[in-house]
Every structure is written in C-alpha cells, then in structure tokens.
Protein backbone atom coordinates (compact mmCIF):
# COMPACT_ATOMS: atom_id res chain seq x y z
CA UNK A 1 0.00 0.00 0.00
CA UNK A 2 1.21 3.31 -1.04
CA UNK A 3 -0.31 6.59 1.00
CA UNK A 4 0.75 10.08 -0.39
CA UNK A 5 1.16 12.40 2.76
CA UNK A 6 -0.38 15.88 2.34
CA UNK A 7 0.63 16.52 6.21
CA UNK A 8 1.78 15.36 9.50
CA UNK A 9 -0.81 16.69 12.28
CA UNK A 10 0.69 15.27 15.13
CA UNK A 11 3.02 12.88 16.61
CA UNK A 12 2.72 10.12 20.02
CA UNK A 13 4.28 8.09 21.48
CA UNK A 14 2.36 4.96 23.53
CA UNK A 15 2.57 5.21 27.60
CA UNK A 16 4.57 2.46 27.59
CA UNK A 17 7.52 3.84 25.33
CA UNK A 18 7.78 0.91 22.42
CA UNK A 19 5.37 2.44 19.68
CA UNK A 20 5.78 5.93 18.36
CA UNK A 21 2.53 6.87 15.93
CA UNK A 22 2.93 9.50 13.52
CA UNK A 23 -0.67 11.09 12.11
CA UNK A 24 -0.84 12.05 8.80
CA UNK A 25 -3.57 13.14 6.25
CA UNK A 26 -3.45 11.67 2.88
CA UNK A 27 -3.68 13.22 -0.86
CA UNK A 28 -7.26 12.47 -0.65
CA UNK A 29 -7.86 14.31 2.97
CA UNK A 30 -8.39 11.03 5.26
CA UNK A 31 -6.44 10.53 8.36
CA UNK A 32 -3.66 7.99 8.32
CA UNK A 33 -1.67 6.69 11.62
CA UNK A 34 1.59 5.28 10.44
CA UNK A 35 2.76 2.97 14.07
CA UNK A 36 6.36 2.25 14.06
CA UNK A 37 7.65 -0.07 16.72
CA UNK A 38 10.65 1.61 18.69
CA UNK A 39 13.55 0.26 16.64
CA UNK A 40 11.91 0.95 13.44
CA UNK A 41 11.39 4.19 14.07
CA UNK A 42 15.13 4.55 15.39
CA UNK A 43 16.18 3.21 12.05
CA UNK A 44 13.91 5.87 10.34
CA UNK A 45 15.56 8.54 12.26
CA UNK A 46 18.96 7.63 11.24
CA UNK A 47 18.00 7.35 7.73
CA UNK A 48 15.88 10.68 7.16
CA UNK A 49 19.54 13.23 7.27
CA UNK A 50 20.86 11.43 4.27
CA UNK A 51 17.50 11.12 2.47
CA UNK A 52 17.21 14.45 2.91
CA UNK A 53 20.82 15.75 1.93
CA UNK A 54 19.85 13.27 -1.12
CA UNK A 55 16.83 14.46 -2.29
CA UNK A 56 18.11 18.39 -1.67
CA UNK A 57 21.20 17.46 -3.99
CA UNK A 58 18.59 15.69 -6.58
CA UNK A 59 16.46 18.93 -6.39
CA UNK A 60 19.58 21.67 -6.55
CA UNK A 61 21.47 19.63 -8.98
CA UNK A 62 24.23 19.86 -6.57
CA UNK A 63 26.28 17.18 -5.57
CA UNK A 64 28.19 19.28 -2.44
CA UNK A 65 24.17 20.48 -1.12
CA UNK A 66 23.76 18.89 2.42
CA UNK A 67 20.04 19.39 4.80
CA UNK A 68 21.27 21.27 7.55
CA UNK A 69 19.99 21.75 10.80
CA UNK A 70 20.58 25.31 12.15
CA UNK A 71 21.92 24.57 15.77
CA UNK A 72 19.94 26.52 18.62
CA UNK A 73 21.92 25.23 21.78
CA UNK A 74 23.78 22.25 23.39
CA UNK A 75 24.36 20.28 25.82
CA UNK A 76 27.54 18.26 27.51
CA UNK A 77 27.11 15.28 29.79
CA UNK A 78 29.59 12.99 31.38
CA UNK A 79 28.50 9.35 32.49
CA UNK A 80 28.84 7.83 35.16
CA UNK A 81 32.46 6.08 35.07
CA UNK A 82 33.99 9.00 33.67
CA UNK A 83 34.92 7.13 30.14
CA UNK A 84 31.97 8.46 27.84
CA UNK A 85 30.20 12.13 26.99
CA UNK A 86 27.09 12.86 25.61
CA UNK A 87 27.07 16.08 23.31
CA UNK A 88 23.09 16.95 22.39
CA UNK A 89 22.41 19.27 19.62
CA UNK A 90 19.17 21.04 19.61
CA UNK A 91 17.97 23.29 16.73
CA UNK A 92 15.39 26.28 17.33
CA UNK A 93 12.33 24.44 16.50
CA UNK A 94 12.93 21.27 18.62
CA UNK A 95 14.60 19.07 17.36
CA UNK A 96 17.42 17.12 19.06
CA UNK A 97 19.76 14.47 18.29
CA UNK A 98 22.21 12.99 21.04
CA UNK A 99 25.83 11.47 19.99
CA UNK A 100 27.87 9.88 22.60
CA UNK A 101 31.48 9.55 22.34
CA UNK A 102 34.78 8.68 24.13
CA UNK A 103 36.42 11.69 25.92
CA UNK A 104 39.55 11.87 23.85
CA UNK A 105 36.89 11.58 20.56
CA UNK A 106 35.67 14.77 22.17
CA UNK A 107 39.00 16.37 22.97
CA UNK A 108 39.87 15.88 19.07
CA UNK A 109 36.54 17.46 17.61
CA UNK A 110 37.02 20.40 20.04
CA UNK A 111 41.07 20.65 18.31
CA UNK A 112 39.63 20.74 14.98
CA UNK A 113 36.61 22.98 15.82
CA UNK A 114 39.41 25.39 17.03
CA UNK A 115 41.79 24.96 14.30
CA UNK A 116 39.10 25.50 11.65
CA UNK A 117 37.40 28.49 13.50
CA UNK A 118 40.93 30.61 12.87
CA UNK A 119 40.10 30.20 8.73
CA UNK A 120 36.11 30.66 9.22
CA UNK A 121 35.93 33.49 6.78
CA UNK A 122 35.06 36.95 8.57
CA UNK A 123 31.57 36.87 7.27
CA UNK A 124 30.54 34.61 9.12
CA UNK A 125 29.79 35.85 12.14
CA UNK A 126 31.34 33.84 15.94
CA UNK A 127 28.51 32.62 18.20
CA UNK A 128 28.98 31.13 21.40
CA UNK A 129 26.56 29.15 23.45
C-alpha cells in the first residue's frame, strides 16, 4: 500500500515507550496513523539526514548540497564512570539528536573545531553558546 502524505498533524508516542505513531492526512484528505515499533522508528531517524541531503542534492542539482539543521543550543554530559560524553544538539524548532562519544573523541573534535574556526571566513559571524 502506497499513501501520499499531504501533512503530518501530530506525533505520540504509547505510555509504555515501544510504539511511536505519527498522524498524517493523505492526498485524498483522510487521516492515516503510520505505528512504528521503537527500533523501526530509530532506524527511520537515522536514515531521514541522508535522504534528505539526497533528495536536496537531486532537487539543486548539486552534488556538495547537504540538509542542515541550524543549531539553537547544546548540551555536555559525562556518564557515570567518567569514560563516555554525551554532546546533544538542539535546533530552534525542537529538534534534538544525542551522539555519545569517548572523551579523547571529544578532545579531538574540540582541536579541529578550534583549528578551523581561525580560517572561518570573517563573514561569518562567531557565536557562542
């Protein structure tokens, strides 16, 4: 079955955390619930940046176009044990994606974020969190 999405109205997730339901309304203007168990919808979630950065590319005719996310804020958090960080990245709108990483994996973005922010070209205004 094939359903042609004219818009998502809302989004839930069941009490019990293992079903997430996204609402839609068709081409022809009835209500559709797509129900994606937990790890399905993880695997949809992973796949949507490069589908997107794909279809953009498709659309521009550029192979260097990439969907970006304009960043709104962060957030750092060790775990317990000391050994891993969690870096979230939230845009303006909402949403949020968490990475976690190794401390020295950390330590080596931050050297590159600084090494590359000395040939960030001056238009391009510095923002700090």
């Amino acid at each position: 079955m094939e359903i042609a999405s004219s818009k998502l109205t809302t989004c839930d997730v069941a009490p019990d955390g293992e079903v997430i339901t996204l609402n839609l309304v068709d081409a022809a203007g009835n209500p559709v619930s797509l129900r994606l168990p937990f790890g399905q919808a993880g695997a949809l979630a992973m796949t949507l940046p490069g589908l997107l950065s794909k279809a953009l590319k498709a659309r521009c005719g550029n192979e260097s176009s990439r969907y970006v996310f304009p960043l709104g804020e962060w957030l750092l958090e060790g775990v317990a044990g000391g050994c891993t960080v969690i870096v979230t990245l939230k845009t303006v709108d909402g949403f949020e994606v968490s990475f976690g990483a190794s401390v020295d994996m950390w330590r080596s973005l931050a050297s590159d974020l600084k090494r590359e922010s000395a040939v960030v070209p001056a238009v391009v205004a510095a923002r700090t969190n």
